[in-house]
N, C-alpha and C. Protein backbone atom coordinates (compact mmCIF):
# COMPACT_ATOMS: atom_id res chain seq x y z
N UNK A 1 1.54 -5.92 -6.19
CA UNK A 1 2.19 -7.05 -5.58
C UNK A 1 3.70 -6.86 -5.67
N UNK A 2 4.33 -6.70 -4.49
CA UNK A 2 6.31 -6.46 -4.38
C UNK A 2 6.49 -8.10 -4.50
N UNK A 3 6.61 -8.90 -5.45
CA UNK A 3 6.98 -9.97 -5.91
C UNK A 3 8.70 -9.86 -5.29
N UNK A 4 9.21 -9.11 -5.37
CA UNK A 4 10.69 -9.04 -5.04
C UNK A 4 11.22 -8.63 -3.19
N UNK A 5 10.19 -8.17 -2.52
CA UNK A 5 9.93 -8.14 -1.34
C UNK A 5 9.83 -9.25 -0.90
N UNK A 6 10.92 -9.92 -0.12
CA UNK A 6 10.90 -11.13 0.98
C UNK A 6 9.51 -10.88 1.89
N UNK A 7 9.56 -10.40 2.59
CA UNK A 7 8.23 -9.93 3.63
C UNK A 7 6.52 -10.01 2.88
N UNK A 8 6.87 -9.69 1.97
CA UNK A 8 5.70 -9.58 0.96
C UNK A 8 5.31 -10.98 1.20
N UNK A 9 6.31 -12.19 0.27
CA UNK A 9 6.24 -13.22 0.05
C UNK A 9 5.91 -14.13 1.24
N UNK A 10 6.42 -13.65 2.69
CA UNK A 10 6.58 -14.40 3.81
C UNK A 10 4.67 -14.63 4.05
N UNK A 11 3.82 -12.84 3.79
CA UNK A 11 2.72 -12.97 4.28
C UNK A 11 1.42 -13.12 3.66
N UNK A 12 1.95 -12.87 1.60
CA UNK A 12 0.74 -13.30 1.28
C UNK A 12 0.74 -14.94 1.19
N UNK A 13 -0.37 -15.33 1.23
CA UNK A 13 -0.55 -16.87 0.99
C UNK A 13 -1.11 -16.63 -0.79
N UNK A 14 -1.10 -18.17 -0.70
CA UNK A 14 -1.84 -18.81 -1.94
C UNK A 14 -2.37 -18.35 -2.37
N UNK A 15 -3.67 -18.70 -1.53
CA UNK A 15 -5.15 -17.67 -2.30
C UNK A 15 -4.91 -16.12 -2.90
N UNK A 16 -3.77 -15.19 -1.91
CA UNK A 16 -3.77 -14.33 -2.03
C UNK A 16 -3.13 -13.65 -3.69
N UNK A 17 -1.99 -14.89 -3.61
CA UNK A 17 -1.36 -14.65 -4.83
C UNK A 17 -1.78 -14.99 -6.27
N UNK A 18 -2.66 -16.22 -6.29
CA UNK A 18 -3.33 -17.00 -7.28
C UNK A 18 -4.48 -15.88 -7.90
N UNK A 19 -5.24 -15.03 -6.26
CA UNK A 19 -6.35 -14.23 -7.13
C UNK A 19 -5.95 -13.17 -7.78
N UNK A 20 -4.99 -12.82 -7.24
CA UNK A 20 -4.19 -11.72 -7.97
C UNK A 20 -3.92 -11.78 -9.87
N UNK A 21 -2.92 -12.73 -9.35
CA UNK A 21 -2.41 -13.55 -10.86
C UNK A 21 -3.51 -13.75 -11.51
N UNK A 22 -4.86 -14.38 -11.11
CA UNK A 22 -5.76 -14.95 -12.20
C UNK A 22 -6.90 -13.84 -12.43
N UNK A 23 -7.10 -12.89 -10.95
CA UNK A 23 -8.50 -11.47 -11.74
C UNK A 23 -7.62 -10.09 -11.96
N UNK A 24 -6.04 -10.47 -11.67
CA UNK A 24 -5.44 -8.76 -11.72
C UNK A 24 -5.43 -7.81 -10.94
N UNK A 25 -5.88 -6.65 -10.84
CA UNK A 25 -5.74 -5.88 -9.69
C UNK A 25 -6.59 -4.59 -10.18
N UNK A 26 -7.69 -4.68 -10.03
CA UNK A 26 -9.11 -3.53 -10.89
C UNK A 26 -8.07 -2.02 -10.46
N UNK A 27 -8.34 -1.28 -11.62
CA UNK A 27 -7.59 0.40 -11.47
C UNK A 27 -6.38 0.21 -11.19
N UNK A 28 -5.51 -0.64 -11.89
CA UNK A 28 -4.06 -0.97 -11.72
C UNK A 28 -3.34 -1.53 -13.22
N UNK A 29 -2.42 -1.18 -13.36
CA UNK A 29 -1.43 -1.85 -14.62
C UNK A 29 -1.60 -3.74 -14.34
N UNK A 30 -2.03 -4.21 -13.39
CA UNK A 30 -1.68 -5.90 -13.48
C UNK A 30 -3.06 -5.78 -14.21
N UNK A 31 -2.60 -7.15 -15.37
CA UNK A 31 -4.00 -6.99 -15.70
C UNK A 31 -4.19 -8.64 -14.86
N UNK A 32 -5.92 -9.06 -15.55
CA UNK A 32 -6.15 -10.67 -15.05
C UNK A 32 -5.53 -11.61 -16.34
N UNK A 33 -4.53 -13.24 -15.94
CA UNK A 33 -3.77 -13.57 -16.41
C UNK A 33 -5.12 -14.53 -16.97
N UNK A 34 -5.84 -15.29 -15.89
CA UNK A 34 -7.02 -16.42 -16.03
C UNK A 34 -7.58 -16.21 -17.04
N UNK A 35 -8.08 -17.09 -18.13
CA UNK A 35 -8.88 -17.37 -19.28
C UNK A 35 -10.41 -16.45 -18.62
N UNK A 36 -10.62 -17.30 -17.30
CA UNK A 36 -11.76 -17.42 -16.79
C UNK A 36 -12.09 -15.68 -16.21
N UNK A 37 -11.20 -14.75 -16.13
CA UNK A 37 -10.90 -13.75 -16.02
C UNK A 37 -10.81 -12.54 -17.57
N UNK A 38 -10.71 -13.07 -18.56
CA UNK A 38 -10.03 -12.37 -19.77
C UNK A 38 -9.17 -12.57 -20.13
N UNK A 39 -8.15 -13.26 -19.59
CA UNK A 39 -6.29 -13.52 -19.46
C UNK A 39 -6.36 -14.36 -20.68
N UNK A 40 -5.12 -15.18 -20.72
CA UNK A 40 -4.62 -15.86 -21.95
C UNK A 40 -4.00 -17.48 -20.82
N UNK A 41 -4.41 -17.45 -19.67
CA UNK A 41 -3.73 -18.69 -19.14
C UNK A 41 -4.83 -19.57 -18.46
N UNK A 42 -4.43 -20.95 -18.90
CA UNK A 42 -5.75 -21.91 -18.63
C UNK A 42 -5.21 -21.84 -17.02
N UNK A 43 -5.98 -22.60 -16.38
CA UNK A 43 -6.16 -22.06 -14.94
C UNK A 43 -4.63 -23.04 -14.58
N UNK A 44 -4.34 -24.42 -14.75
CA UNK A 44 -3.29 -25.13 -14.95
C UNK A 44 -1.99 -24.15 -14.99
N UNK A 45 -2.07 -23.31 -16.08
CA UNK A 45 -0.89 -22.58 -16.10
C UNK A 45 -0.81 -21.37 -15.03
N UNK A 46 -2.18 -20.93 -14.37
CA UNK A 46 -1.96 -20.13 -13.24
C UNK A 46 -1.61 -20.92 -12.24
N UNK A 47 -1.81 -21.61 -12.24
CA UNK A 47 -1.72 -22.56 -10.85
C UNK A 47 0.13 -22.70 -10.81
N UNK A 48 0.67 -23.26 -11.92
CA UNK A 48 2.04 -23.33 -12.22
C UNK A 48 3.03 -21.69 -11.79
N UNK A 49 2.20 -20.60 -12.36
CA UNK A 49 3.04 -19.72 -12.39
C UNK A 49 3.11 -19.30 -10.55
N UNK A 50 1.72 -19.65 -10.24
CA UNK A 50 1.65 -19.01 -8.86
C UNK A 50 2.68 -20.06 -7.70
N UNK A 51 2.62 -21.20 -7.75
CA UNK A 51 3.34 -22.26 -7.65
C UNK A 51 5.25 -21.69 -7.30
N UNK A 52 4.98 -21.02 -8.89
CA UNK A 52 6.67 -20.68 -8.84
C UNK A 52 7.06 -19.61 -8.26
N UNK A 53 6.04 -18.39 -7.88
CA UNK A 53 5.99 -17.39 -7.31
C UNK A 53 6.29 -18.03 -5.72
N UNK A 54 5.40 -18.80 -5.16
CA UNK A 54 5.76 -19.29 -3.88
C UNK A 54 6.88 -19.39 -3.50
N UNK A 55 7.45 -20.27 -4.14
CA UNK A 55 8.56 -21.02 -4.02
C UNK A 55 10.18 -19.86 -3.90
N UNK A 56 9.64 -19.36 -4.15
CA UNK A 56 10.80 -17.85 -4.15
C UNK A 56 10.67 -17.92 -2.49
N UNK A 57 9.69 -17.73 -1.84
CA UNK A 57 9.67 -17.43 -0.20
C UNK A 57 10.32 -18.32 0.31
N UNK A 58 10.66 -17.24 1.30
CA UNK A 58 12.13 -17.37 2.19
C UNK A 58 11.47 -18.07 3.82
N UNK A 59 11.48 -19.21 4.21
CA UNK A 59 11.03 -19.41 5.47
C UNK A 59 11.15 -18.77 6.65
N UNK A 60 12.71 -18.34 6.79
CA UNK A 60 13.33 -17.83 7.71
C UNK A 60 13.07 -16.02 7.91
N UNK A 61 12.65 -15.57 7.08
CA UNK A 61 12.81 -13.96 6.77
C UNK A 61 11.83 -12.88 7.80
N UNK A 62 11.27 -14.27 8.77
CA UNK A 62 10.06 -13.54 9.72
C UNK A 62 11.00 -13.49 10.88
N UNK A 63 12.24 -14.30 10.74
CA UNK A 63 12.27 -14.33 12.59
C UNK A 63 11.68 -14.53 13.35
N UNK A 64 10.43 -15.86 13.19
CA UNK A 64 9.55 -15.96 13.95
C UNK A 64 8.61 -14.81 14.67
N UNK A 65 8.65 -13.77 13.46
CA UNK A 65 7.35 -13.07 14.39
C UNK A 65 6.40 -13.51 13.43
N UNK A 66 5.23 -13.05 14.22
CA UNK A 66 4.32 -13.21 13.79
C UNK A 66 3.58 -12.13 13.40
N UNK A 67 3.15 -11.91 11.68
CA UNK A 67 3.50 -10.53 11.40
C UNK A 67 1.56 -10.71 11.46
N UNK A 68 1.09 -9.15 11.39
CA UNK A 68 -0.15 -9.05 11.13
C UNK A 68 -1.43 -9.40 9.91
N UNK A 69 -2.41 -9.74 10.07
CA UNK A 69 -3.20 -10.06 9.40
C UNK A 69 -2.92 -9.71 7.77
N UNK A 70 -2.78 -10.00 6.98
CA UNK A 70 -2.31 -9.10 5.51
C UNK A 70 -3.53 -8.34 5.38
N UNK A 71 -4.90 -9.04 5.70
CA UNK A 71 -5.88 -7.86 5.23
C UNK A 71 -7.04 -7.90 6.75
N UNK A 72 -7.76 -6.74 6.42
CA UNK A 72 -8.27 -6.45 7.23
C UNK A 72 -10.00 -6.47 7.02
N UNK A 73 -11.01 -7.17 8.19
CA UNK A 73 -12.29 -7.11 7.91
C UNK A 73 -13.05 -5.44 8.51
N UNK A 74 -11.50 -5.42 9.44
CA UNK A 74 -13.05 -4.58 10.10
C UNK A 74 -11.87 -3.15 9.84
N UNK A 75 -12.73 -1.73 9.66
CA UNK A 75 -12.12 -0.69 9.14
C UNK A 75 -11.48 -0.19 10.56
N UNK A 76 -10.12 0.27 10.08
CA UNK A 76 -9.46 1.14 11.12
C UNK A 76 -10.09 2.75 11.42
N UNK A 77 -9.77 3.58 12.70
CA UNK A 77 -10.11 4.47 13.11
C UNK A 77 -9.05 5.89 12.47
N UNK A 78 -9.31 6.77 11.45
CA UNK A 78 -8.44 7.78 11.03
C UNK A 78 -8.54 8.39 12.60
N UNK A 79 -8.57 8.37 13.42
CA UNK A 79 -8.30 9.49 14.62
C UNK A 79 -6.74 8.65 15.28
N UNK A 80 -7.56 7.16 15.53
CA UNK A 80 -6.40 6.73 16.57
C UNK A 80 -5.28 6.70 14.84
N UNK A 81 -5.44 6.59 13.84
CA UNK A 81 -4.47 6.02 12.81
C UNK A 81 -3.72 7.78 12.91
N UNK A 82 -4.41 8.48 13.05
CA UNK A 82 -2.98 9.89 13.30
C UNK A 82 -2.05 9.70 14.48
N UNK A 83 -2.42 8.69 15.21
CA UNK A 83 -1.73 8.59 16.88
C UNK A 83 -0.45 7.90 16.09
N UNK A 84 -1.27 6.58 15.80
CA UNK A 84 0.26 5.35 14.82
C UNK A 84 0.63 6.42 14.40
N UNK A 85 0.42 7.02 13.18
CA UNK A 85 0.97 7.69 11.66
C UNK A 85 1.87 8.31 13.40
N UNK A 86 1.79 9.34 14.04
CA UNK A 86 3.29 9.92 14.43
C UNK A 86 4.16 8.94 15.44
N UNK A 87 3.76 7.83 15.65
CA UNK A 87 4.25 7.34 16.22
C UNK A 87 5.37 6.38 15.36
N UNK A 88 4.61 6.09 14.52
CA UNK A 88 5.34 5.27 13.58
C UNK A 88 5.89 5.34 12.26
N UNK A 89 5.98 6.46 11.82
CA UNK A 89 5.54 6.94 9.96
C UNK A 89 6.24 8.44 10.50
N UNK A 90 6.36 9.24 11.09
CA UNK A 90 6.33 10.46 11.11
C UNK A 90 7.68 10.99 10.91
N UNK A 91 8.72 10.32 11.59
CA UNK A 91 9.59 10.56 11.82
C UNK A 91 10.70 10.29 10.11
N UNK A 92 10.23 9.41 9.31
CA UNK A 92 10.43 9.81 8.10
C UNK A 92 9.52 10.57 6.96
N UNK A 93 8.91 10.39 7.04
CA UNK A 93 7.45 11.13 6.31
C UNK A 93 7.15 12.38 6.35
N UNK A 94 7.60 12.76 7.72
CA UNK A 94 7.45 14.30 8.30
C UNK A 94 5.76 14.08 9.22
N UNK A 95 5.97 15.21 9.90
CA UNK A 95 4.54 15.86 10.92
C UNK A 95 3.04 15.51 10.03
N UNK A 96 3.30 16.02 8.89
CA UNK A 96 1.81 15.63 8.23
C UNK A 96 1.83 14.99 7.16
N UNK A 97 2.68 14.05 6.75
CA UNK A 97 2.97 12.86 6.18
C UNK A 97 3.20 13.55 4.49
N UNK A 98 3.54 14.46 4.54
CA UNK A 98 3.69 15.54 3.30
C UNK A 98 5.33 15.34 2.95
N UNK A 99 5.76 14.58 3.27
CA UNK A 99 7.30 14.12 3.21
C UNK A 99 8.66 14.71 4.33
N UNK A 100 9.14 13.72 4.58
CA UNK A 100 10.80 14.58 5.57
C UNK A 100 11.60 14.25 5.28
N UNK A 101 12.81 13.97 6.06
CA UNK A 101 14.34 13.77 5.78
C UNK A 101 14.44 12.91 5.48
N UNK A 102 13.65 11.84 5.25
CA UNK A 102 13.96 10.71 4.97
C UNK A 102 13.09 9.79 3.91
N UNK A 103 11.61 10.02 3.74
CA UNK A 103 11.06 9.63 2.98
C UNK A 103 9.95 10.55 2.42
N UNK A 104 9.08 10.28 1.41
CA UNK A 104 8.60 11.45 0.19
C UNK A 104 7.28 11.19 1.25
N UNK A 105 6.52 12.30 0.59
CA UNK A 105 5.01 12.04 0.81
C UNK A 105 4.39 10.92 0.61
N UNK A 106 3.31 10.71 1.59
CA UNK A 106 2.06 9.44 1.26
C UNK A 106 1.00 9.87 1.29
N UNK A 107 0.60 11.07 1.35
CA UNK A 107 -0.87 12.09 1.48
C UNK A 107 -1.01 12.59 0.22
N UNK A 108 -0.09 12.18 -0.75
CA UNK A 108 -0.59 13.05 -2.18
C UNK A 108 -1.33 12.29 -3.03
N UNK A 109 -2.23 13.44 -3.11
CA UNK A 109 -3.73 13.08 -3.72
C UNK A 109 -3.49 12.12 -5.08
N UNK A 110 -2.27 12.09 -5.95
CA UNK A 110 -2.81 11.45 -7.08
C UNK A 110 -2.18 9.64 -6.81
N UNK A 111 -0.95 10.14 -5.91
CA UNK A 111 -0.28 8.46 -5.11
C UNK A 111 -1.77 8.40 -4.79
N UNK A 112 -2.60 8.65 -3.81
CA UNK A 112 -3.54 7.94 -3.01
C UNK A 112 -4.32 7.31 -3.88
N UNK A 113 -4.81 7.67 -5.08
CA UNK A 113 -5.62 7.66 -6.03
C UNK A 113 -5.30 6.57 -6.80
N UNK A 114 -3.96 6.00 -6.72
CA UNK A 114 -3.26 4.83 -7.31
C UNK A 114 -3.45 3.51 -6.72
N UNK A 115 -3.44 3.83 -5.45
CA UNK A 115 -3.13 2.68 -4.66
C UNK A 115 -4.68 2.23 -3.71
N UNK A 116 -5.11 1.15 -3.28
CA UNK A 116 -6.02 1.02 -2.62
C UNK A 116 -5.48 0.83 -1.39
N UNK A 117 -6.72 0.23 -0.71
CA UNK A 117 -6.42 0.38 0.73
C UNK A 117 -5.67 -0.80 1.41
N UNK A 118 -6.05 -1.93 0.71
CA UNK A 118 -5.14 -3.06 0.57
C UNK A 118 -3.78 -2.95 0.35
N UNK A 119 -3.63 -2.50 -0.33
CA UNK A 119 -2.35 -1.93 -1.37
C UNK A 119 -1.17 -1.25 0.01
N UNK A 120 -2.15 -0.07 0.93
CA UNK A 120 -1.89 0.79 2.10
C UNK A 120 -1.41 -0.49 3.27
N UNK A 121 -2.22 -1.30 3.10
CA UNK A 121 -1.88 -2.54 4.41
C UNK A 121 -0.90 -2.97 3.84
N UNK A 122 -0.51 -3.53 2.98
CA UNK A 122 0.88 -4.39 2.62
C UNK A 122 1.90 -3.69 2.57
N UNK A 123 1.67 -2.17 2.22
CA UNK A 123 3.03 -1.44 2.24
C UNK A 123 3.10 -1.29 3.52
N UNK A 124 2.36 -1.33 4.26
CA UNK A 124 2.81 -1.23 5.71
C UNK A 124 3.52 -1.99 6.17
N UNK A 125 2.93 -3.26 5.78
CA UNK A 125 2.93 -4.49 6.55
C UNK A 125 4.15 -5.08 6.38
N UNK A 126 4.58 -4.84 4.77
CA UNK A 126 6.27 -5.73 4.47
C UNK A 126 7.20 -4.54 3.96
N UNK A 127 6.65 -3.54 4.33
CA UNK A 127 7.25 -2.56 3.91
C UNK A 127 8.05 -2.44 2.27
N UNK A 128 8.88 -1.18 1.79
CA UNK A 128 9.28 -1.18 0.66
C UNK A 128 11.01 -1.25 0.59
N UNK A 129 11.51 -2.25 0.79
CA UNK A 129 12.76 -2.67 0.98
C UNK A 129 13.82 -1.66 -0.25
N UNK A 130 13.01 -1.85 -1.24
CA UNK A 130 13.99 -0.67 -2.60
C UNK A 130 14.03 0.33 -2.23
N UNK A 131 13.38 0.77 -1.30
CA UNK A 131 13.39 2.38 -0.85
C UNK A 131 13.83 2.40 0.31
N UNK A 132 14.32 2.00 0.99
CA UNK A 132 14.31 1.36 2.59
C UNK A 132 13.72 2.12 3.33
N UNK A 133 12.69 1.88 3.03
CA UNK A 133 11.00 1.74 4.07
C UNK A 133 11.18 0.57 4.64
N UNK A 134 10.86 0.59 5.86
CA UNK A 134 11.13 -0.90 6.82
C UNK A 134 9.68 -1.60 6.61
N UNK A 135 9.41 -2.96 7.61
CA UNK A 135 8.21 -3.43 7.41
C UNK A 135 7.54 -3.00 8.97
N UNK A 136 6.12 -3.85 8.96
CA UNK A 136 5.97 -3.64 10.69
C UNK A 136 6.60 -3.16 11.46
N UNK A 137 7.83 -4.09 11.48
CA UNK A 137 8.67 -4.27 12.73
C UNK A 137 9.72 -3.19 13.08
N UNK A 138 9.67 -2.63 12.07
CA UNK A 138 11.19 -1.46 11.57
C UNK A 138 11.11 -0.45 12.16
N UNK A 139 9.58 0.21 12.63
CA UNK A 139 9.10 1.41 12.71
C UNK A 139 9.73 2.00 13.88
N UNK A 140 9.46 1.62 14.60
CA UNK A 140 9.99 1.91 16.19
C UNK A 140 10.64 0.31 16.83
N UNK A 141 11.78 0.69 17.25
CA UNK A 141 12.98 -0.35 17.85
C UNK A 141 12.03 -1.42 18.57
N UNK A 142 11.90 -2.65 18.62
CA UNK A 142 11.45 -3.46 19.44
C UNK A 142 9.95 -3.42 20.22
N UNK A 143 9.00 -2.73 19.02
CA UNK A 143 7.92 -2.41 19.20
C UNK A 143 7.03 -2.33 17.80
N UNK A 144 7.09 -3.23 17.45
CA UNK A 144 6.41 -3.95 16.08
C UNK A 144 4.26 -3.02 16.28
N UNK A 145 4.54 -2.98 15.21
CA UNK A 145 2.63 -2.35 14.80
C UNK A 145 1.99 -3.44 14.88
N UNK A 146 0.74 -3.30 15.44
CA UNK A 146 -0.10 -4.34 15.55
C UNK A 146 -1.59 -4.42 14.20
N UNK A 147 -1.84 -5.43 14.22
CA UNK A 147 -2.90 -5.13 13.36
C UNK A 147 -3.74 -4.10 13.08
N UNK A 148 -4.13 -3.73 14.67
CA UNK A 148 -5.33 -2.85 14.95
C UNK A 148 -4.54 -1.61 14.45
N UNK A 149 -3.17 -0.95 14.38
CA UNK A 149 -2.28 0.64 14.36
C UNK A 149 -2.22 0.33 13.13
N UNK A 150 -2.02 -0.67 12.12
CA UNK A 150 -2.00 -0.82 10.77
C UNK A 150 -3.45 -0.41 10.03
N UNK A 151 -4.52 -1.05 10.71
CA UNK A 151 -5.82 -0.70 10.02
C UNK A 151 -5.79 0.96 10.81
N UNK A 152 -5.36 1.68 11.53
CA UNK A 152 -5.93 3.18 11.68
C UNK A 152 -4.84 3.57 10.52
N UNK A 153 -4.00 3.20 10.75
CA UNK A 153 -2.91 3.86 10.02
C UNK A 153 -3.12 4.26 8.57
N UNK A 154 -4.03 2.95 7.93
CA UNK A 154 -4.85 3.30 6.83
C UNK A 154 -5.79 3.80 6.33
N UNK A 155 -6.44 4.12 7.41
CA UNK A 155 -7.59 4.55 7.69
C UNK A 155 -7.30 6.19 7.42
N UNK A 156 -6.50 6.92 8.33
CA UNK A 156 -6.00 7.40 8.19
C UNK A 156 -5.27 8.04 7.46
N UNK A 157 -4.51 7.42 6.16
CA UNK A 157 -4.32 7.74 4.93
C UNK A 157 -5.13 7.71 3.66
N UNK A 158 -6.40 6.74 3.84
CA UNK A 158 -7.54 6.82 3.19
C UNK A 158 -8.42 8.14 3.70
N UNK A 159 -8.32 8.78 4.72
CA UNK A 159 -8.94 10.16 4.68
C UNK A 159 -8.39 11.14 3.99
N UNK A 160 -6.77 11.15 3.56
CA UNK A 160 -6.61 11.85 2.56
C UNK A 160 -7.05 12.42 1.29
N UNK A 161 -7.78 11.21 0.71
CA UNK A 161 -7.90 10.98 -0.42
C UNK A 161 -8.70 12.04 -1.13
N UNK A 162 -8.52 12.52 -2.40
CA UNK A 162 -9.00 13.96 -2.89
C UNK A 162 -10.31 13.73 -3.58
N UNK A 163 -10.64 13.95 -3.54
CA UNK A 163 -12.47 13.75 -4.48
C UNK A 163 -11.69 14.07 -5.88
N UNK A 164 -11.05 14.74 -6.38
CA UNK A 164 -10.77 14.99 -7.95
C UNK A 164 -8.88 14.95 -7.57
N UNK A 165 -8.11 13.27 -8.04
CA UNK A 165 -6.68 13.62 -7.55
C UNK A 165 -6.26 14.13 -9.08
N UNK A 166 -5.29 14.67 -8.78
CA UNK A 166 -4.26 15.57 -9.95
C UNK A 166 -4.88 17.10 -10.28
N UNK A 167 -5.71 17.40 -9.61
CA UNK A 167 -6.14 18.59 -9.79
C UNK A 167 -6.01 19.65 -8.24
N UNK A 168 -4.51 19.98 -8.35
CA UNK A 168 -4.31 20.52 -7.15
C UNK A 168 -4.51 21.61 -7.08
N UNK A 169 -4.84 22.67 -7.80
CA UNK A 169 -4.33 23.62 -8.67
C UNK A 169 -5.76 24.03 -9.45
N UNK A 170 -6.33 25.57 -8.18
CA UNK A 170 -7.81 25.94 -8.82
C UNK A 170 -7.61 26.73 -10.06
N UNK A 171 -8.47 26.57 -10.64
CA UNK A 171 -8.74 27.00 -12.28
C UNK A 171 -8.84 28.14 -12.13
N UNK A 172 -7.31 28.57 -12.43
CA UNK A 172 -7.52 30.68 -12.85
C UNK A 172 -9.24 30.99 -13.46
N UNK A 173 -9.32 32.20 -12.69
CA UNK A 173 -10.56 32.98 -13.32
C UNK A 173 -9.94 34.92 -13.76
N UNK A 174 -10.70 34.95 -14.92
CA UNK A 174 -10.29 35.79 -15.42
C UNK A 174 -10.52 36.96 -14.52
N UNK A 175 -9.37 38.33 -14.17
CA UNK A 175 -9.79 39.46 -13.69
C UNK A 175 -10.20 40.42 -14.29
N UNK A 176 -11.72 40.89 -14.45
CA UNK A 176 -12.37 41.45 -15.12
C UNK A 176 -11.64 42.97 -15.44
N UNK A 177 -11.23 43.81 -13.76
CA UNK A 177 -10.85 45.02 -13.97
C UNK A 177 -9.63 45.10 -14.49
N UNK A 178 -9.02 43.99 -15.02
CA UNK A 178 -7.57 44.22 -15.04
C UNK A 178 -7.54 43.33 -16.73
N UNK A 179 -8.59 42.57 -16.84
CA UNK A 179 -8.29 41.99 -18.54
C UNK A 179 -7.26 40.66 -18.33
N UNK A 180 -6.97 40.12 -17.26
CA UNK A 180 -5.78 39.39 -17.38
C UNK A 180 -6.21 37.61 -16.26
N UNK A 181 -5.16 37.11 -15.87
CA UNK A 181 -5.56 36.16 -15.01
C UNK A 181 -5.12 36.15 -13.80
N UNK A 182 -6.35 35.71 -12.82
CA UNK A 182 -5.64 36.03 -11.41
C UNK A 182 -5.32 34.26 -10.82
């Protein structure tokens, strides 16, 4: 959760932020805050903290657009999501999203392994302002991503994903005729 991301704030709602705060975020450093969860906060005090989290959001920070769904029911297409990814992502990211002139990789196996797919929609969606990663709207001049280029787009970066991440790097085998490692 970019708690410090305006855009963030503009598109999750309530529910979104409360379940967060009260079950955590499974395979992530947040843990769950809710009693009813494991946490240490009666639901009263989630309700308060999430309350104050709101209240940080900025009304104005959409410009009246109307930004895309924060989450998605139905799965995006990795074929059309390589069309977005160069249409929209490429030009800092580089050709195969392995990093360029302007921003690092998003195809590496142990990032992917961090983040879910949810996780993939919101960075899209409000982008990462500390890094200046734009949101939606940033990508290409006056031609905002639509829901549907956001779910390939993830889709798309969820095909990355490595069956074993941090293990990039095959396990030397010994060379018999030579006594040594190849």
């Amino acid at each position: 959760m970019a708690l410090g991301n305006p855009v963030f704030l503009a598109i999750a709602d309530h529910s979104v932020i409360r379940r967060t705060v009260a079950s955590g975020v499974p395979g992530t450093s947040m843990p769950a805050f809710a009693q009813s969860a494991g946490g240490m906060l009666t639901d009263k005090q989630v309700d308060a903290l999430v309350n104050g989290i709101r209240s940080w959001a900025k009304s104005d920070v959409l410009n009246s657009a109307t930004p895309p769904p924060y989450s998605s029911r139905t799965p995006g297409d990795p074929q059309r999501g390589a069309e977005a990814y160069r249409t929209y992502c490429s030009s800092c990211h580089g050709v195969d999203g392995r990093g360029g002139n302007k921003a690092s990789s998003i195809v590496d196996g142990a990032y992917l392994a961090l983040v879910s797919d949810q996780e993939l929609r919101t960075i899209v969606i409000a982008g990462r302002p500390e890094l200046g990663a734009p949101d939606w709207r940033g990508h290409v001049e006056g031609r905002p991503m639509s829901g549907e280029e956001i779910s390939d787009v993830v889709a798309w970066l969820s095909a990355h994903r490595t069956q074993f991440p941090g293990q990039p790097y095959p396990v030397p085998s010994r060379d018999r005729g030579k006594g040594g490692l190849r």
